[in-house]
PDB file of N, CA and C in Angstrom:
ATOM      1  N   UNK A   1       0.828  -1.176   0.000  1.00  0.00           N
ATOM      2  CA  UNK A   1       0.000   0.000   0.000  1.00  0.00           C
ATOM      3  C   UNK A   1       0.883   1.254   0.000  1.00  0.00           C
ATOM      4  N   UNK A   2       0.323   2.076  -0.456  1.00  0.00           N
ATOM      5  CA  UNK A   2       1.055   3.325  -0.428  1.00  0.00           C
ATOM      6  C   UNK A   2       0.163   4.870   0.067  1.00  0.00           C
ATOM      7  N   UNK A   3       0.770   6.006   0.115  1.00  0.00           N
ATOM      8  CA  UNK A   3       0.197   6.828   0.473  1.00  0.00           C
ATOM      9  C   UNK A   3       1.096   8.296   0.609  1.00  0.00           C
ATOM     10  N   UNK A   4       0.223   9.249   0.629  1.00  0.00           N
ATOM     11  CA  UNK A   4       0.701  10.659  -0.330  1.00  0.00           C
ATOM     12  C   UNK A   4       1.785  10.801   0.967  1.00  0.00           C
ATOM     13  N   UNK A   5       2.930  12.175   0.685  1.00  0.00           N
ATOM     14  CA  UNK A   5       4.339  12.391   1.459  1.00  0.00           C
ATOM     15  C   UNK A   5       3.075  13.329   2.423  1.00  0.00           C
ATOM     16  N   UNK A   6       3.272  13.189   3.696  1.00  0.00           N
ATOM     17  CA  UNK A   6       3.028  13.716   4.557  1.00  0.00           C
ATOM     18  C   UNK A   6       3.660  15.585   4.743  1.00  0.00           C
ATOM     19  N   UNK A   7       4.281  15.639   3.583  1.00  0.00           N
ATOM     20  CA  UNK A   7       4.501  17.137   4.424  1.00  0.00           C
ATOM     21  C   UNK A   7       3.952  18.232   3.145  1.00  0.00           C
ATOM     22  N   UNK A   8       3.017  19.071   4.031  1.00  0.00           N
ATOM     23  CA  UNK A   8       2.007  19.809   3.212  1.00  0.00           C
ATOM     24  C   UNK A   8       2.533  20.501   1.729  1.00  0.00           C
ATOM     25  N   UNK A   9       1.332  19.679   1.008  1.00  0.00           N
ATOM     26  CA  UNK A   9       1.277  20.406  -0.621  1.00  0.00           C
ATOM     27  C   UNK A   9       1.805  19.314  -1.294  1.00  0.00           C
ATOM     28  N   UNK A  10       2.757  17.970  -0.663  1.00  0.00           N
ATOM     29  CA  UNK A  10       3.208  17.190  -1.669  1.00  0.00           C
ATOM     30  C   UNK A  10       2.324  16.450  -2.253  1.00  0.00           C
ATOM     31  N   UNK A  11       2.710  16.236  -3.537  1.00  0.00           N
ATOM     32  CA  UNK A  11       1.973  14.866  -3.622  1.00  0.00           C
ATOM     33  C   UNK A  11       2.448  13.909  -4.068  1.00  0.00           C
ATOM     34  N   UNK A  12       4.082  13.702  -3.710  1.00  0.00           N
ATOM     35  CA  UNK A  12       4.647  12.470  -3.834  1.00  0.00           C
ATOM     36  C   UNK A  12       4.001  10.900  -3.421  1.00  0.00           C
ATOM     37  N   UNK A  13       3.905   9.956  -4.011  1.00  0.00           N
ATOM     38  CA  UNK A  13       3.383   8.856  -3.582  1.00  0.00           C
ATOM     39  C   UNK A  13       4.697   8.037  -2.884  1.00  0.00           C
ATOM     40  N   UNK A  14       4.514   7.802  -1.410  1.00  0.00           N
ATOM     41  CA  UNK A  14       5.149   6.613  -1.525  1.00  0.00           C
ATOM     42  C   UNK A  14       4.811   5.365  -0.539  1.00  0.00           C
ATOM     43  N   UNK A  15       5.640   4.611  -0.088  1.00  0.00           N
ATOM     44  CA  UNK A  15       5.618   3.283   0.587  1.00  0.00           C
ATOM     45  C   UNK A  15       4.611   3.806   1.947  1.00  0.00           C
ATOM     46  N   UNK A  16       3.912   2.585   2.572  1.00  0.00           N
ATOM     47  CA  UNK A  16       3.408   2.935   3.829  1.00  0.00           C
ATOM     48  C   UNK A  16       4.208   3.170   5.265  1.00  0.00           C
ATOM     49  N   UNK A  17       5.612   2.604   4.691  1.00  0.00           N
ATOM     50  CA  UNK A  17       6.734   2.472   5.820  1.00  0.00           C
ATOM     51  C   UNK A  17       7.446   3.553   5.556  1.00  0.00           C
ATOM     52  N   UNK A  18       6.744   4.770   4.755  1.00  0.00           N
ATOM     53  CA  UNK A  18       7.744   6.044   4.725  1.00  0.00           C
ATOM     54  C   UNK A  18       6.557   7.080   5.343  1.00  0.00           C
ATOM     55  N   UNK A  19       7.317   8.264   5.923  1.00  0.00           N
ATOM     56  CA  UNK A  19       6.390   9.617   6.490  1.00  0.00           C
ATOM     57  C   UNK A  19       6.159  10.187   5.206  1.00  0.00           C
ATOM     58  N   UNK A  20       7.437  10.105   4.549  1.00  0.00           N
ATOM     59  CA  UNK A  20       7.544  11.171   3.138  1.00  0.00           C
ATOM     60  C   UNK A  20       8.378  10.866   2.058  1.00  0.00           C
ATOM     61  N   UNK A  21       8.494  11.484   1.537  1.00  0.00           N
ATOM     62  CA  UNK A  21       9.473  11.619   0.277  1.00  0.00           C
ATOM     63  C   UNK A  21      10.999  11.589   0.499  1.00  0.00           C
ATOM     64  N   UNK A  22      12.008  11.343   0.004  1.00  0.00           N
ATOM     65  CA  UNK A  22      13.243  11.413   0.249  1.00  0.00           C
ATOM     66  C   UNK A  22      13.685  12.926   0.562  1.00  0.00           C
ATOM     67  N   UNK A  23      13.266  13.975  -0.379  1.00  0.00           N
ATOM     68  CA  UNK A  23      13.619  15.268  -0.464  1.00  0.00           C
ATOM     69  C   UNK A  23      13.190  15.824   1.350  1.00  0.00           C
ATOM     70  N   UNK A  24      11.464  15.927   1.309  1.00  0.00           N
ATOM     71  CA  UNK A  24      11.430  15.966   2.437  1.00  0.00           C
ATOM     72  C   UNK A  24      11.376  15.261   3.850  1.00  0.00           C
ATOM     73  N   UNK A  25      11.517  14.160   3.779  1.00  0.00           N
ATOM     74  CA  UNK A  25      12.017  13.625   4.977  1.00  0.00           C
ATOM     75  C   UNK A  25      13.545  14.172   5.440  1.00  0.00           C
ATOM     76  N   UNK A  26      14.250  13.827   4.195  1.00  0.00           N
ATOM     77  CA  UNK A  26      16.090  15.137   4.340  1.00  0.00           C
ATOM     78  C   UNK A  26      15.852  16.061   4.856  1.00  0.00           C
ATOM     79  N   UNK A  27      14.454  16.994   4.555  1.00  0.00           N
ATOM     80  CA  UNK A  27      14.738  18.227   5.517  1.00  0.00           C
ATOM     81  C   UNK A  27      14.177  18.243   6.634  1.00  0.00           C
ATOM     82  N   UNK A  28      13.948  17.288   7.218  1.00  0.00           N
ATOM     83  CA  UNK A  28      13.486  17.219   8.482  1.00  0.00           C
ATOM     84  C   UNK A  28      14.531  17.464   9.300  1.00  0.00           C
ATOM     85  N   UNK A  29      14.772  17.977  10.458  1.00  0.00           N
ATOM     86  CA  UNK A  29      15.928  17.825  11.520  1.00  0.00           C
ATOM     87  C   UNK A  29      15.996  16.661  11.848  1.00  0.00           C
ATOM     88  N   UNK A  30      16.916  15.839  12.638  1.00  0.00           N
ATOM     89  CA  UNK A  30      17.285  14.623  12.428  1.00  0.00           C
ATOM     90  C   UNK A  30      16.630  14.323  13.930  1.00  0.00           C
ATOM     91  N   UNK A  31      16.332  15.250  14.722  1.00  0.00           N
ATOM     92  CA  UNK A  31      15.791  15.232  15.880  1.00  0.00           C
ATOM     93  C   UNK A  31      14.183  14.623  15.661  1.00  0.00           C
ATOM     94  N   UNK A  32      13.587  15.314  14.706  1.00  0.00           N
ATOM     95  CA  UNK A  32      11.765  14.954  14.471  1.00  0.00           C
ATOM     96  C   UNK A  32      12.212  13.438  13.574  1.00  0.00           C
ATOM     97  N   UNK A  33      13.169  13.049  12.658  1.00  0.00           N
ATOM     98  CA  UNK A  33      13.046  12.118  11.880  1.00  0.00           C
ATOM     99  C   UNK A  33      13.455  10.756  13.069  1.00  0.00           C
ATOM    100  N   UNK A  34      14.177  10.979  14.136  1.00  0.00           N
ATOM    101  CA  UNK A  34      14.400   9.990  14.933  1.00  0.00           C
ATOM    102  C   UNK A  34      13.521   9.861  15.770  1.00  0.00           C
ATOM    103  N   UNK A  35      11.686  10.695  16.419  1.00  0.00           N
ATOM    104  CA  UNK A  35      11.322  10.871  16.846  1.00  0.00           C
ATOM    105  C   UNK A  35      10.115  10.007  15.889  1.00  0.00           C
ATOM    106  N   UNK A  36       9.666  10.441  14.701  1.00  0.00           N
ATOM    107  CA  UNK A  36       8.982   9.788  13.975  1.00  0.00           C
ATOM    108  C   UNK A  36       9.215   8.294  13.577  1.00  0.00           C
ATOM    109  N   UNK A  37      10.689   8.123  13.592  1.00  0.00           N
ATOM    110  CA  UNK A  37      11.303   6.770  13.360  1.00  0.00           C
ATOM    111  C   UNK A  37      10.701   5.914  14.762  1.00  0.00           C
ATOM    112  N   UNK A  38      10.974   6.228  15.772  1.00  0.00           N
ATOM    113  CA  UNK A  38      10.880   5.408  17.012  1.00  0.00           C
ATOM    114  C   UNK A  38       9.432   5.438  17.187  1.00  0.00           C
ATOM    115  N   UNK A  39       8.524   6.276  16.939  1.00  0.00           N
ATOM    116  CA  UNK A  39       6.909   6.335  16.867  1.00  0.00           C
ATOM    117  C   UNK A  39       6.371   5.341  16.359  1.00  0.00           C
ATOM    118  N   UNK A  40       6.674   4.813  15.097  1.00  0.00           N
ATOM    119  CA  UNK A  40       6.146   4.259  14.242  1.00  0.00           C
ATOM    120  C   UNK A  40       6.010   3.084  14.041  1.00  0.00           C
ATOM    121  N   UNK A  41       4.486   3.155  13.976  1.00  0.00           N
ATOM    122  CA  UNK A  41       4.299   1.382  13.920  1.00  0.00           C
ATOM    123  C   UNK A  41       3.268   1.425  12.723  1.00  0.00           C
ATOM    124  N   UNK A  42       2.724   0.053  12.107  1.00  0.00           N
ATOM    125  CA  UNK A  42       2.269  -0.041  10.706  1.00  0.00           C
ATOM    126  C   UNK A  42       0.946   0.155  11.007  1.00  0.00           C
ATOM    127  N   UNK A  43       0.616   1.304  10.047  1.00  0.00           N
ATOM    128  CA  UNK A  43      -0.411   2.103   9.929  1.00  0.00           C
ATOM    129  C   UNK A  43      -0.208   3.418  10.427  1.00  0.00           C
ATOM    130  N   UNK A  44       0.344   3.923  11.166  1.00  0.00           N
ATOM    131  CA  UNK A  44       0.098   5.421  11.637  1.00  0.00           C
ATOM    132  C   UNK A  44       0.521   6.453  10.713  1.00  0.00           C
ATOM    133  N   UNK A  45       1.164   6.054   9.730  1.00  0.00           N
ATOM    134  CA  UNK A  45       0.652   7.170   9.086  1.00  0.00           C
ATOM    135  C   UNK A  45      -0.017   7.589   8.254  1.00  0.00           C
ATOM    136  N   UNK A  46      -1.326   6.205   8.013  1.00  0.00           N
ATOM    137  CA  UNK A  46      -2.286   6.739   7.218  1.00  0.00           C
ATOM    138  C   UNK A  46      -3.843   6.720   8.299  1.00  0.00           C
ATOM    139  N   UNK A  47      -3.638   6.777   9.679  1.00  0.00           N
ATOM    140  CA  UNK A  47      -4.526   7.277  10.468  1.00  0.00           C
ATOM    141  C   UNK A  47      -4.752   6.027  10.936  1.00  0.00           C
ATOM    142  N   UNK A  48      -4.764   4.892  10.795  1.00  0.00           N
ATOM    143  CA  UNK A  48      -5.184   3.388  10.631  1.00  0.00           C
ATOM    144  C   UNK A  48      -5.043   3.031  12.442  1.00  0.00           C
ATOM    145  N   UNK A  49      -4.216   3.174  12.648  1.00  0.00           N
ATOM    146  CA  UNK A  49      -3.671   2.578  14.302  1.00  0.00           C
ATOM    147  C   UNK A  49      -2.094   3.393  15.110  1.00  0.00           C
ATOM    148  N   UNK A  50      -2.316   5.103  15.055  1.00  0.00           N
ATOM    149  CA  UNK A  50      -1.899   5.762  15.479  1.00  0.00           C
ATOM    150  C   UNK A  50      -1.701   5.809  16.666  1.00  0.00           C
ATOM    151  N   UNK A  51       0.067   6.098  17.259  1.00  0.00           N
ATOM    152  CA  UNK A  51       0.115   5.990  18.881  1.00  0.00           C
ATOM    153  C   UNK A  51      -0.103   7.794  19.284  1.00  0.00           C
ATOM    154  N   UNK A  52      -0.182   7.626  19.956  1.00  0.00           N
ATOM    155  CA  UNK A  52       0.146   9.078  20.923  1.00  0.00           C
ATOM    156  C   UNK A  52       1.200   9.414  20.380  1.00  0.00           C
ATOM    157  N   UNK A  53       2.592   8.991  20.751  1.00  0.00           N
ATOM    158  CA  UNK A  53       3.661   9.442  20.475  1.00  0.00           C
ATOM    159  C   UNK A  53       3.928  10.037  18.971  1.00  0.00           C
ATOM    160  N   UNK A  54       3.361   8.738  18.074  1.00  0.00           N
ATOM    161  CA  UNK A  54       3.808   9.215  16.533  1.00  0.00           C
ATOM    162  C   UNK A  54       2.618  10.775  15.947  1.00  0.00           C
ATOM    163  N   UNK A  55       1.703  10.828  16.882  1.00  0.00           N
ATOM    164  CA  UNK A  55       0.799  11.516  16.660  1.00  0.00           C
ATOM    165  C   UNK A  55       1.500  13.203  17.233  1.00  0.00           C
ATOM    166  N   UNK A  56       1.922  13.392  17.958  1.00  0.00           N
ATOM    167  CA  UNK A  56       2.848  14.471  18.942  1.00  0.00           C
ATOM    168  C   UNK A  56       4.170  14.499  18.002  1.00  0.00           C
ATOM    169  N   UNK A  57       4.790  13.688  16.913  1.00  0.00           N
ATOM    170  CA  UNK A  57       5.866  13.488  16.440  1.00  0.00           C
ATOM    171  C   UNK A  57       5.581  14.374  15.003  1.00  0.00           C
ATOM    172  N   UNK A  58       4.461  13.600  14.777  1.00  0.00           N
ATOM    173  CA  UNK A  58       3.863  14.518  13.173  1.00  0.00           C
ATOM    174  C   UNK A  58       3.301  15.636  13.446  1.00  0.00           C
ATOM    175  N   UNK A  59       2.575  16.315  14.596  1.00  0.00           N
ATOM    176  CA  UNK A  59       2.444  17.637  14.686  1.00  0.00           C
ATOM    177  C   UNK A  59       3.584  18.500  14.930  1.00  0.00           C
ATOM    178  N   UNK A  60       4.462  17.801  15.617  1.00  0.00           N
ATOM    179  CA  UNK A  60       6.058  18.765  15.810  1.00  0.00           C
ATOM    180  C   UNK A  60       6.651  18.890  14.633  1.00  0.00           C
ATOM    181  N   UNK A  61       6.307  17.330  13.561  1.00  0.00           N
ATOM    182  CA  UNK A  61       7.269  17.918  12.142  1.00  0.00           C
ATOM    183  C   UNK A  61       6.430  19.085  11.408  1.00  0.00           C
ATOM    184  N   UNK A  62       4.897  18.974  11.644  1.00  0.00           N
ATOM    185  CA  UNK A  62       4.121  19.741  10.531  1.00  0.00           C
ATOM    186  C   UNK A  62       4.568  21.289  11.584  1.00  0.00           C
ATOM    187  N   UNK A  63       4.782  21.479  12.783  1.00  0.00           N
ATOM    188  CA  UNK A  63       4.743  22.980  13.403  1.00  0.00           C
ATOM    189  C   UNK A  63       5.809  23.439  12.906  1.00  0.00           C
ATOM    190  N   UNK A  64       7.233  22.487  12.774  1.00  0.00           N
ATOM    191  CA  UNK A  64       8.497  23.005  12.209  1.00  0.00           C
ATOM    192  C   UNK A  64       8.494  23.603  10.564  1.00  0.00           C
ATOM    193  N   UNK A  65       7.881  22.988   9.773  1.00  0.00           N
ATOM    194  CA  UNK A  65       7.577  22.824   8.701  1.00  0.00           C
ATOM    195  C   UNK A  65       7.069  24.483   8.273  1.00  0.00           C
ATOM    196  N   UNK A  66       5.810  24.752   9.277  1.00  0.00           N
ATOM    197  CA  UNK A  66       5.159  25.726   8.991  1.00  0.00           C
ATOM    198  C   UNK A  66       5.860  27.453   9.384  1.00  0.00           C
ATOM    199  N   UNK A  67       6.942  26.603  10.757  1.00  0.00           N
ATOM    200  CA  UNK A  67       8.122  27.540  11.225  1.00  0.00           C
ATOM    201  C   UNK A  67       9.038  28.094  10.679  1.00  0.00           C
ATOM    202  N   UNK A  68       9.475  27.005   9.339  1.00  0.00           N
ATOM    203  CA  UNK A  68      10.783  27.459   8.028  1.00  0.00           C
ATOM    204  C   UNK A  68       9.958  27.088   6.932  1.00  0.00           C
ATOM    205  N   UNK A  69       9.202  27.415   6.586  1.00  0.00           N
ATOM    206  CA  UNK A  69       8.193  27.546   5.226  1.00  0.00           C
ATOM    207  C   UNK A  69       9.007  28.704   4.554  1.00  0.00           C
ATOM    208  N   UNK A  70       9.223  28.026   3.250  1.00  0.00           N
ATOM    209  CA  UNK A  70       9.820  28.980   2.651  1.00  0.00           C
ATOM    210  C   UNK A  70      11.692  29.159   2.436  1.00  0.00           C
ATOM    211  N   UNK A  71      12.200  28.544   3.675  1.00  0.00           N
ATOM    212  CA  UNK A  71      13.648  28.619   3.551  1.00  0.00           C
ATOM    213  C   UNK A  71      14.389  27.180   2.643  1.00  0.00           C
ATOM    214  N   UNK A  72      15.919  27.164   2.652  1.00  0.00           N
ATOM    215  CA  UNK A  72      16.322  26.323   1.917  1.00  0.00           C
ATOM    216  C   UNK A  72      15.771  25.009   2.609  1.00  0.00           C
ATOM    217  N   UNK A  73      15.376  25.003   3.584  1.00  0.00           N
ATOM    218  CA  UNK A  73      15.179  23.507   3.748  1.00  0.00           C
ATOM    219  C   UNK A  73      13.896  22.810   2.993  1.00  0.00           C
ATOM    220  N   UNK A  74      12.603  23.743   2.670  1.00  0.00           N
ATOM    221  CA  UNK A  74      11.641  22.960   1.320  1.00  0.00           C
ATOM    222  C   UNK A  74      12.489  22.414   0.572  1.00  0.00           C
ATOM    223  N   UNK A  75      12.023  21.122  -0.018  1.00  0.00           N
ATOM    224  CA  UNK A  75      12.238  20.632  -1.548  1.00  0.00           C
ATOM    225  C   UNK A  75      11.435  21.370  -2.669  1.00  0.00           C
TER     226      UNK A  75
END
């Protein structure tokens, strides 16, 4: 199964065992990508069987996201 890159406006398709896209998962700080990494269990990120944690993990990447909107770190 697959499903769209999680970080707003993409619409990269990919694997269910990815948050995102290569480009933007790279610009994640390595702090939210190890945070999302350890969250994650199969399904949460298409809403299916979401923990707490991975849920607190994807609002911290989407708050950062919305924090450097616009700088070199977009793809």
């Amino acid at each position: 199964m697959t499903h769209r890159c999680l970080w707003p406006g993409c619409t990269q398709i990919v694997g269910d065992d990815l948050w995102g896209c290569k480009p933007h998962w790279r610009a994640l700080p390595n702090n939210l990508r190890a945070w999302i990494g350890r969250a994650y269990r199969y399904g949460a990120d298409t809403g299916t069987h979401p923990t707490r944690s991975y849920v607190d993990a994807h609002r911290a990447a989407l708050a950062w996201i919305a924090e450097h909107e616009g700088e070199e770190h977009e793809a």
